[in-house]
Structure formats: structure tokens, C-alpha cells
PDB file of N, CA and C in Angstrom:
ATOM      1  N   UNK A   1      41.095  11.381  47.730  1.00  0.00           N
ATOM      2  CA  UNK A   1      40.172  12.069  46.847  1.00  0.00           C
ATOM      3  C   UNK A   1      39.875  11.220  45.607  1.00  0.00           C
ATOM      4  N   UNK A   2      40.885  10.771  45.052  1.00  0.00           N
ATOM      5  CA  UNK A   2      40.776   9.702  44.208  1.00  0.00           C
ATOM      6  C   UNK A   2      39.816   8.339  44.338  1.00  0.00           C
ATOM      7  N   UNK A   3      40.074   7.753  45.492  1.00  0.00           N
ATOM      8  CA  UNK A   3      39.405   7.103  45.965  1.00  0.00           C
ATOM      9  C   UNK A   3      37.376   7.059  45.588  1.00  0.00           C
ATOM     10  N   UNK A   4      37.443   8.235  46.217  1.00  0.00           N
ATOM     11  CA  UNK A   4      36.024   8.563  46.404  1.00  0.00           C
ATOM     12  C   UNK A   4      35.623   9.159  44.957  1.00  0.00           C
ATOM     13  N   UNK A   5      36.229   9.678  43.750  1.00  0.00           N
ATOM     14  CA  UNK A   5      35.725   9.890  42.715  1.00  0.00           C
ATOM     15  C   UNK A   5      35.723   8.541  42.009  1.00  0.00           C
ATOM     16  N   UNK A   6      36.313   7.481  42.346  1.00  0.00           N
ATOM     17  CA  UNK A   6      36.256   6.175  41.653  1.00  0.00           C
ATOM     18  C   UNK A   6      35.070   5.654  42.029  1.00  0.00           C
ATOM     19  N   UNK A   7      34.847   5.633  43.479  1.00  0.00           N
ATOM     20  CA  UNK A   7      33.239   5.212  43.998  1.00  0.00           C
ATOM     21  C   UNK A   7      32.130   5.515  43.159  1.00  0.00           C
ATOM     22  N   UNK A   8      32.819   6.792  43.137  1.00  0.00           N
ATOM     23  CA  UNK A   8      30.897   7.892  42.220  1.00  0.00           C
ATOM     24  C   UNK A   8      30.712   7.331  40.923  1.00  0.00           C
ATOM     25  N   UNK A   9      32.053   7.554  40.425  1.00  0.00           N
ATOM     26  CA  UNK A   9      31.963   6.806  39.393  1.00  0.00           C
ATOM     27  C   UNK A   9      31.968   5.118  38.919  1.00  0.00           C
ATOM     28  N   UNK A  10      31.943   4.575  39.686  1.00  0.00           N
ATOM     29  CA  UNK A  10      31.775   3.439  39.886  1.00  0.00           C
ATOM     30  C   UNK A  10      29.905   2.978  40.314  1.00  0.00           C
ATOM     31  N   UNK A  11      29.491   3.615  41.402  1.00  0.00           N
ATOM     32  CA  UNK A  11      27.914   3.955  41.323  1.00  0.00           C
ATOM     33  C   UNK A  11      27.093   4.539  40.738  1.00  0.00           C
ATOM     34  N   UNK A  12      27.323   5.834  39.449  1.00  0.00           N
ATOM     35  CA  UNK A  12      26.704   5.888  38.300  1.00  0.00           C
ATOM     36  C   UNK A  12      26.974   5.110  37.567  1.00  0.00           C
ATOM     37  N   UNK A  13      27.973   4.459  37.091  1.00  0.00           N
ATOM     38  CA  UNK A  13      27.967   3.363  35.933  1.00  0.00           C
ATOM     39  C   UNK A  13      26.849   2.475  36.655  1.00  0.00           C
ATOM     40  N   UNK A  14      26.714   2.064  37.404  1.00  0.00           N
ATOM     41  CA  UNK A  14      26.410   0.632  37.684  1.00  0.00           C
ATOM     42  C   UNK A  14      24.525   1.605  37.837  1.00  0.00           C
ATOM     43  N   UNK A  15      24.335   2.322  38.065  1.00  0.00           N
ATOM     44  CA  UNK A  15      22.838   2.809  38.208  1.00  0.00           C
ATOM     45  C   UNK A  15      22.697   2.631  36.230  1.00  0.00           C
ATOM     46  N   UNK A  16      23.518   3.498  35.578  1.00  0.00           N
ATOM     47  CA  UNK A  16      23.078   3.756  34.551  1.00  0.00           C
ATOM     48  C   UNK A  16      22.904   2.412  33.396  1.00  0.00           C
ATOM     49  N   UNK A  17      23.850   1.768  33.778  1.00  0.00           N
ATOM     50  CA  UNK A  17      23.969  -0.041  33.144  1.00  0.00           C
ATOM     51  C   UNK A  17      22.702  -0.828  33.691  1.00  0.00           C
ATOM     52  N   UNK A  18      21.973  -0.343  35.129  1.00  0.00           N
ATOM     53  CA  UNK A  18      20.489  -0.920  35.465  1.00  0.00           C
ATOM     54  C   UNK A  18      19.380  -0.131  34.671  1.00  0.00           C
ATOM     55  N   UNK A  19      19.602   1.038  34.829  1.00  0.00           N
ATOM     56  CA  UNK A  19      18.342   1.579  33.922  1.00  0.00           C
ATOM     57  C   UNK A  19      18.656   1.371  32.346  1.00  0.00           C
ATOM     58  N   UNK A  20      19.798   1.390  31.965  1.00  0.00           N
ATOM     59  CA  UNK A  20      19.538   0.591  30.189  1.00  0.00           C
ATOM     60  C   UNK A  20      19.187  -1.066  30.475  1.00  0.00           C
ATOM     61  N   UNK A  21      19.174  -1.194  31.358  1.00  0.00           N
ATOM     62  CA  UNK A  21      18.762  -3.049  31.268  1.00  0.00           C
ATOM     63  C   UNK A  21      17.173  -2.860  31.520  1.00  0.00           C
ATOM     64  N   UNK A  22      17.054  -1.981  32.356  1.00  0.00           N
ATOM     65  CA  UNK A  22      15.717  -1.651  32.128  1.00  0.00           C
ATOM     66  C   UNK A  22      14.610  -1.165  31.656  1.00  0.00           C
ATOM     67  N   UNK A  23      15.407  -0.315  30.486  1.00  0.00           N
ATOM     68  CA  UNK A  23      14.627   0.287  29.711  1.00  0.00           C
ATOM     69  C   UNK A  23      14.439  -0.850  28.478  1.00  0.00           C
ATOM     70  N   UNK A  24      15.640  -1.700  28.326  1.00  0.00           N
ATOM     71  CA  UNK A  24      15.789  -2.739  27.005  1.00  0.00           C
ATOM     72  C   UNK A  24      14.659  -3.599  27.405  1.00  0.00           C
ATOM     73  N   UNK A  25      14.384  -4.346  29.063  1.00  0.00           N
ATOM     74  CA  UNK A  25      13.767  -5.222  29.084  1.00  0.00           C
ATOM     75  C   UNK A  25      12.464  -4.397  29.494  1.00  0.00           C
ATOM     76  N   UNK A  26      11.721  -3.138  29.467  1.00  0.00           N
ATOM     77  CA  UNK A  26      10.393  -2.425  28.749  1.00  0.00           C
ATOM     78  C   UNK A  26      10.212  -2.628  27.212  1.00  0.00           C
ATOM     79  N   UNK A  27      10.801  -2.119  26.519  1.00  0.00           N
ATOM     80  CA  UNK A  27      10.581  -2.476  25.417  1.00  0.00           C
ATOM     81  C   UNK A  27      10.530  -3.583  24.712  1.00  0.00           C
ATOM     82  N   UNK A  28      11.778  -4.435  25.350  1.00  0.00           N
ATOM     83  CA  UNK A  28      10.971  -6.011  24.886  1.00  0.00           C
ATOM     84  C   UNK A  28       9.663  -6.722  24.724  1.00  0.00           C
ATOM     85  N   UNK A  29       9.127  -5.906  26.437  1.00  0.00           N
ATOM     86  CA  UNK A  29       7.969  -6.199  26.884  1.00  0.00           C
ATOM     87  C   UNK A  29       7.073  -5.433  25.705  1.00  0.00           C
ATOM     88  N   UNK A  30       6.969  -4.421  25.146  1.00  0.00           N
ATOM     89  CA  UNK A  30       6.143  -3.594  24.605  1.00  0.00           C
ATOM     90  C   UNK A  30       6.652  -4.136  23.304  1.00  0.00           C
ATOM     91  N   UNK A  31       7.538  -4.581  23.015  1.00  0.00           N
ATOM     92  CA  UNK A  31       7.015  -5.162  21.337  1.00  0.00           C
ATOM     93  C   UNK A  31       6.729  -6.330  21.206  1.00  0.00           C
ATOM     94  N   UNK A  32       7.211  -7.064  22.838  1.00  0.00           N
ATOM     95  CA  UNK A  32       6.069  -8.568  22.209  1.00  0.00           C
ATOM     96  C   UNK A  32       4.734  -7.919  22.417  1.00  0.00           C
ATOM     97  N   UNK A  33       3.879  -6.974  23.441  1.00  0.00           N
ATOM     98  CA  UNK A  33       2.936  -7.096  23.743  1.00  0.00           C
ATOM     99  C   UNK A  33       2.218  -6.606  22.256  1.00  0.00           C
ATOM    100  N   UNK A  34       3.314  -5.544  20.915  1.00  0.00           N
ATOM    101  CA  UNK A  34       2.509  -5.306  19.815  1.00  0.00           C
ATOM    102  C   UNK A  34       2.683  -6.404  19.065  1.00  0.00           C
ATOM    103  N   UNK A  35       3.472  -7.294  19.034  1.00  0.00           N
ATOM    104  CA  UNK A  35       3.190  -8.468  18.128  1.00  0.00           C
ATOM    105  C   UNK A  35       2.163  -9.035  18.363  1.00  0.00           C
ATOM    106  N   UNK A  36       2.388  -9.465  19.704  1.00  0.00           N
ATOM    107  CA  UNK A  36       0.798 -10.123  20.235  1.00  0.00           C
ATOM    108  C   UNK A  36      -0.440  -9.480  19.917  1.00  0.00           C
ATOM    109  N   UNK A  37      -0.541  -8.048  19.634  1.00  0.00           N
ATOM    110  CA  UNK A  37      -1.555  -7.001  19.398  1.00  0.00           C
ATOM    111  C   UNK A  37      -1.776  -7.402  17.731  1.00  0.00           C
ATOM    112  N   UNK A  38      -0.512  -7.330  17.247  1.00  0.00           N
ATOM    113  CA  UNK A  38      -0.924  -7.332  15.501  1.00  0.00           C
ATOM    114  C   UNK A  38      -1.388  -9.175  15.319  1.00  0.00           C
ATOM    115  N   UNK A  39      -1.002 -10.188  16.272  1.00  0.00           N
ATOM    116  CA  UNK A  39      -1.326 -11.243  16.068  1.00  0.00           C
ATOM    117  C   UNK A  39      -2.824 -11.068  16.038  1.00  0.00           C
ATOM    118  N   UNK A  40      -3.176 -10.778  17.294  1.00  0.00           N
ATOM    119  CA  UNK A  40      -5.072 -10.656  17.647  1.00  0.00           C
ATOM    120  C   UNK A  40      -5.698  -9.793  16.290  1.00  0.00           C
ATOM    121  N   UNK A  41      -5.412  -8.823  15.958  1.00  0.00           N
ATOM    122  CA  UNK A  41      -5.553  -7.945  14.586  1.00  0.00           C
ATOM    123  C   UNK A  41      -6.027  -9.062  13.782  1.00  0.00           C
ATOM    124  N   UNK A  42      -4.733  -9.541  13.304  1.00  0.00           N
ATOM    125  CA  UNK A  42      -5.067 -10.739  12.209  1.00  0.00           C
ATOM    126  C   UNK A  42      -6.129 -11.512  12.070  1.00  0.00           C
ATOM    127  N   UNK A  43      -6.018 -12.094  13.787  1.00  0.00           N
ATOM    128  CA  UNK A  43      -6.615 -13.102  13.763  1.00  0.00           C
ATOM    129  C   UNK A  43      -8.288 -12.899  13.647  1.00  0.00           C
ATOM    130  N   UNK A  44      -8.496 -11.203  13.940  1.00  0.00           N
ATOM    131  CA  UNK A  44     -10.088 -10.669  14.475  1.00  0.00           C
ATOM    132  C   UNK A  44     -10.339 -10.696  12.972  1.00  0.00           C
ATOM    133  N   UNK A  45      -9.547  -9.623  12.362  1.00  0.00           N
ATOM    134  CA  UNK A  45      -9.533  -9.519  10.951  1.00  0.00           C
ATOM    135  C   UNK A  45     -10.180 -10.660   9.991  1.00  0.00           C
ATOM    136  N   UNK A  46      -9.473 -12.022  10.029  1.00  0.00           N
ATOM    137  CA  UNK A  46      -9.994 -13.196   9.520  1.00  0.00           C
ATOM    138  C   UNK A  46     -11.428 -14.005   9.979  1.00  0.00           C
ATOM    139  N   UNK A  47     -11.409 -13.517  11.401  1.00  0.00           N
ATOM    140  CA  UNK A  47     -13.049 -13.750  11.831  1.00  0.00           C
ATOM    141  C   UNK A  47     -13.977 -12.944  11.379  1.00  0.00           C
ATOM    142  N   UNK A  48     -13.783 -12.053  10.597  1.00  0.00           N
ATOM    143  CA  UNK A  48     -14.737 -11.037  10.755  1.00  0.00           C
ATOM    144  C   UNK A  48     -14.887 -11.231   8.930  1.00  0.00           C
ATOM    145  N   UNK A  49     -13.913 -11.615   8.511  1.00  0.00           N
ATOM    146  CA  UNK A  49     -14.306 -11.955   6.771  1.00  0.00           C
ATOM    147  C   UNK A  49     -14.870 -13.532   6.422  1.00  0.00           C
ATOM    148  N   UNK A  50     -14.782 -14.391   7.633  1.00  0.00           N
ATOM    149  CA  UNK A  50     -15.704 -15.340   7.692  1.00  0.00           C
ATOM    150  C   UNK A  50     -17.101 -15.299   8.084  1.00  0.00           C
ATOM    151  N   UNK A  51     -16.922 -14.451   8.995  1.00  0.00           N
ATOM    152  CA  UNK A  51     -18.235 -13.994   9.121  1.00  0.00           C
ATOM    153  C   UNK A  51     -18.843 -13.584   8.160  1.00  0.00           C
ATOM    154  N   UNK A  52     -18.325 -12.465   7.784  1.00  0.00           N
ATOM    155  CA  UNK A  52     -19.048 -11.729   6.310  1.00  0.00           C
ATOM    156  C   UNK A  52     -19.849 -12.653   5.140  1.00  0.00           C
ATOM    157  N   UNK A  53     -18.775 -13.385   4.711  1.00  0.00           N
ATOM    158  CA  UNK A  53     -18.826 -14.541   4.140  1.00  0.00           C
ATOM    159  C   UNK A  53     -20.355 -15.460   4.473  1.00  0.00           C
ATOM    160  N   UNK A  54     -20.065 -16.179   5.558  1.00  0.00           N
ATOM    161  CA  UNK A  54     -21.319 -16.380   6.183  1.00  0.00           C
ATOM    162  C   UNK A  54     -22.695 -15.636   5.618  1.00  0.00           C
ATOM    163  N   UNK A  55     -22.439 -14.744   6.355  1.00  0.00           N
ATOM    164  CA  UNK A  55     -23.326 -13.669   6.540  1.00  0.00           C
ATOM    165  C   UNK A  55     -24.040 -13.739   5.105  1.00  0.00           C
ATOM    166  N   UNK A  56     -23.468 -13.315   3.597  1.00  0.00           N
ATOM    167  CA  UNK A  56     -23.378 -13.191   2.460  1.00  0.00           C
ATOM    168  C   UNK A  56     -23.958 -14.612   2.132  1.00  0.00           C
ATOM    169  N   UNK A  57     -23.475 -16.148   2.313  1.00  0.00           N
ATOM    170  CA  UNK A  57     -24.326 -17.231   1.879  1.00  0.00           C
ATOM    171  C   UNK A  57     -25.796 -17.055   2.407  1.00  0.00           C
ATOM    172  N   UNK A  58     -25.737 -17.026   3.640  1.00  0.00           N
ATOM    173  CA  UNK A  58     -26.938 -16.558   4.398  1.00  0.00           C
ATOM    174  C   UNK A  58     -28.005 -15.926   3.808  1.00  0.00           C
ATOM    175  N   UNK A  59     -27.844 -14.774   3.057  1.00  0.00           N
ATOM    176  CA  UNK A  59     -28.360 -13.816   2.702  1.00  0.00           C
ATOM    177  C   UNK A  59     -29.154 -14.339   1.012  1.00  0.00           C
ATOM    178  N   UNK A  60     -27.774 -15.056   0.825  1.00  0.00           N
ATOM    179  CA  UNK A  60     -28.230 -15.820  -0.895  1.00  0.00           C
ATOM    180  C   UNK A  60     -29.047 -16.578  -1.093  1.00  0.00           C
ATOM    181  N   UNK A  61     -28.982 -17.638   0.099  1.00  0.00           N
ATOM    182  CA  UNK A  61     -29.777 -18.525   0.597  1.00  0.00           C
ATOM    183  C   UNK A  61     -31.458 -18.320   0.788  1.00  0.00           C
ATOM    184  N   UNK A  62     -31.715 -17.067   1.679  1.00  0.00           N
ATOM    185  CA  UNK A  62     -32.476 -16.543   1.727  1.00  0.00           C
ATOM    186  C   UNK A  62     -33.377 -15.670   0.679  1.00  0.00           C
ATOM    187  N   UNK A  63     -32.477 -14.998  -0.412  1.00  0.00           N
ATOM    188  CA  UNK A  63     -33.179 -14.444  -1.651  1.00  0.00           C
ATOM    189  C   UNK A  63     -33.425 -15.597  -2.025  1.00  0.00           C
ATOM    190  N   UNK A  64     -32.908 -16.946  -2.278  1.00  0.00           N
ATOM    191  CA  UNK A  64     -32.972 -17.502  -2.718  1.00  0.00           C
ATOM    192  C   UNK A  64     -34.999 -18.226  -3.127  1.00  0.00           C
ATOM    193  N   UNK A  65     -34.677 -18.444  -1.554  1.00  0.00           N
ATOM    194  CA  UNK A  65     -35.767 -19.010  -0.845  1.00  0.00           C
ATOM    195  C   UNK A  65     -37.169 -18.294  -1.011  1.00  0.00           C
ATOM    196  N   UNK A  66     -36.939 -16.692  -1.223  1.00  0.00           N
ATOM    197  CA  UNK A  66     -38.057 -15.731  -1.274  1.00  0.00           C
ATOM    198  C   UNK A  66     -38.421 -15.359  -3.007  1.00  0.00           C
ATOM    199  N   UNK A  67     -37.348 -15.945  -3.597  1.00  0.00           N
ATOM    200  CA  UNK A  67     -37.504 -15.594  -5.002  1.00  0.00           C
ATOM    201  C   UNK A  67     -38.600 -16.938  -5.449  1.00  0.00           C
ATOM    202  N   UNK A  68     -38.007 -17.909  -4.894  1.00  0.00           N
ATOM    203  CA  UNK A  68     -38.703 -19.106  -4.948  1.00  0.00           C
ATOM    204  C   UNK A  68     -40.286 -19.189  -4.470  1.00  0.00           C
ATOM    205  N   UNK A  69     -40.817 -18.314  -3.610  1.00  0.00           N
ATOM    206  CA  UNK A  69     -42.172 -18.236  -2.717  1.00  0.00           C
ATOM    207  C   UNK A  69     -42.846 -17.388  -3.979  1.00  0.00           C
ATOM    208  N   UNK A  70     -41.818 -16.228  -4.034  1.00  0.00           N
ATOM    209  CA  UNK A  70     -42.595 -15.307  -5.311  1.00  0.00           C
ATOM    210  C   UNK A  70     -42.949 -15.814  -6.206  1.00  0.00           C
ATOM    211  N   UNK A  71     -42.434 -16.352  -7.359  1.00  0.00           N
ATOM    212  CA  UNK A  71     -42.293 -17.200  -8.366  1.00  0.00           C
ATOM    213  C   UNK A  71     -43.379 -18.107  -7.975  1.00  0.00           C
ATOM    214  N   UNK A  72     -43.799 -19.191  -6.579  1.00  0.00           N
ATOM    215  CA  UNK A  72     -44.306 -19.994  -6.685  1.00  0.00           C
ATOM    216  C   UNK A  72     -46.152 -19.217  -6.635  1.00  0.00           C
ATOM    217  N   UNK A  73     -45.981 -18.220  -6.236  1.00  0.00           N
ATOM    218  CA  UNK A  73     -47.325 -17.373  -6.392  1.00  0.00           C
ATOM    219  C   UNK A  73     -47.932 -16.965  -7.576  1.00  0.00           C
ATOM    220  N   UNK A  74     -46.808 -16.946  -8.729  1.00  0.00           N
ATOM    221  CA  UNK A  74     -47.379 -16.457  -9.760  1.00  0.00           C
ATOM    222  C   UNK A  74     -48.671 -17.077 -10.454  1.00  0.00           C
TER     223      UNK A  74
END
């Protein structure tokens, strides 16, 4: 009888020691995949204030250019 309660218990440990290895190596997976997520963030983040940027010379450039047409009409 002994025997066979050492088994059981011997085959839940060893199930339950696979599913914490498996739950540790999910979550590994899921916080590199949010680092990698907050990396792309960043990185969109900084494209998108160069852009702006851009966008904004662009724009200066252009009053620039139309203030200059006006002015040259006077």
C-alpha cells in the first residue's frame, strides 16, 4: 500500500514541477513579448515626433513661401 501511495505521489510531484516549468517558461515568453511591445512603443513614439517635427518645418517653410508671394503682390 505504501508502495503505491509513493508512486501517486511521486507522479503528482513530477506533473506539478512540469506545469510550474510551464507556466514560468509562458510568462517569460509574455514579458519578453511586452518588452518587445514597449520597445516598438518607443520606437513608433519617436517616429511619430519626427515626423511631427517634419511636418511643422514643412509647414514654416511653406508660410514662409506664401507670406513671401503676398508681400511680393503688394
Amino acid at each position: 500500500m505504501r508502495k503505491l501511495f509513493d508512486e501517486y505521489e511521486a507522479e503528482v510531484s513530477k506533473r506539478m514541477n512540469e506545469d510550474i516549468h510551464d507556466r514560468r517558461d509562458e510568462l517569460d515568453r509574455l514579458l519578453e513579448q511586452k518588452e518587445k511591445e514597449e520597445y516598438q512603443r518607443e520606437a513608433e513614439i519617436k517616429r511619430l515626433k519626427e515626423l511631427e517635427n517634419n511636418v511643422y518645418s514643412q509647414w514654416q517653410s511653406m508660410e514662409s513661401g506664401y507670406e513671401g508671394l503676398i508681400g511680393s503682390k503688394v
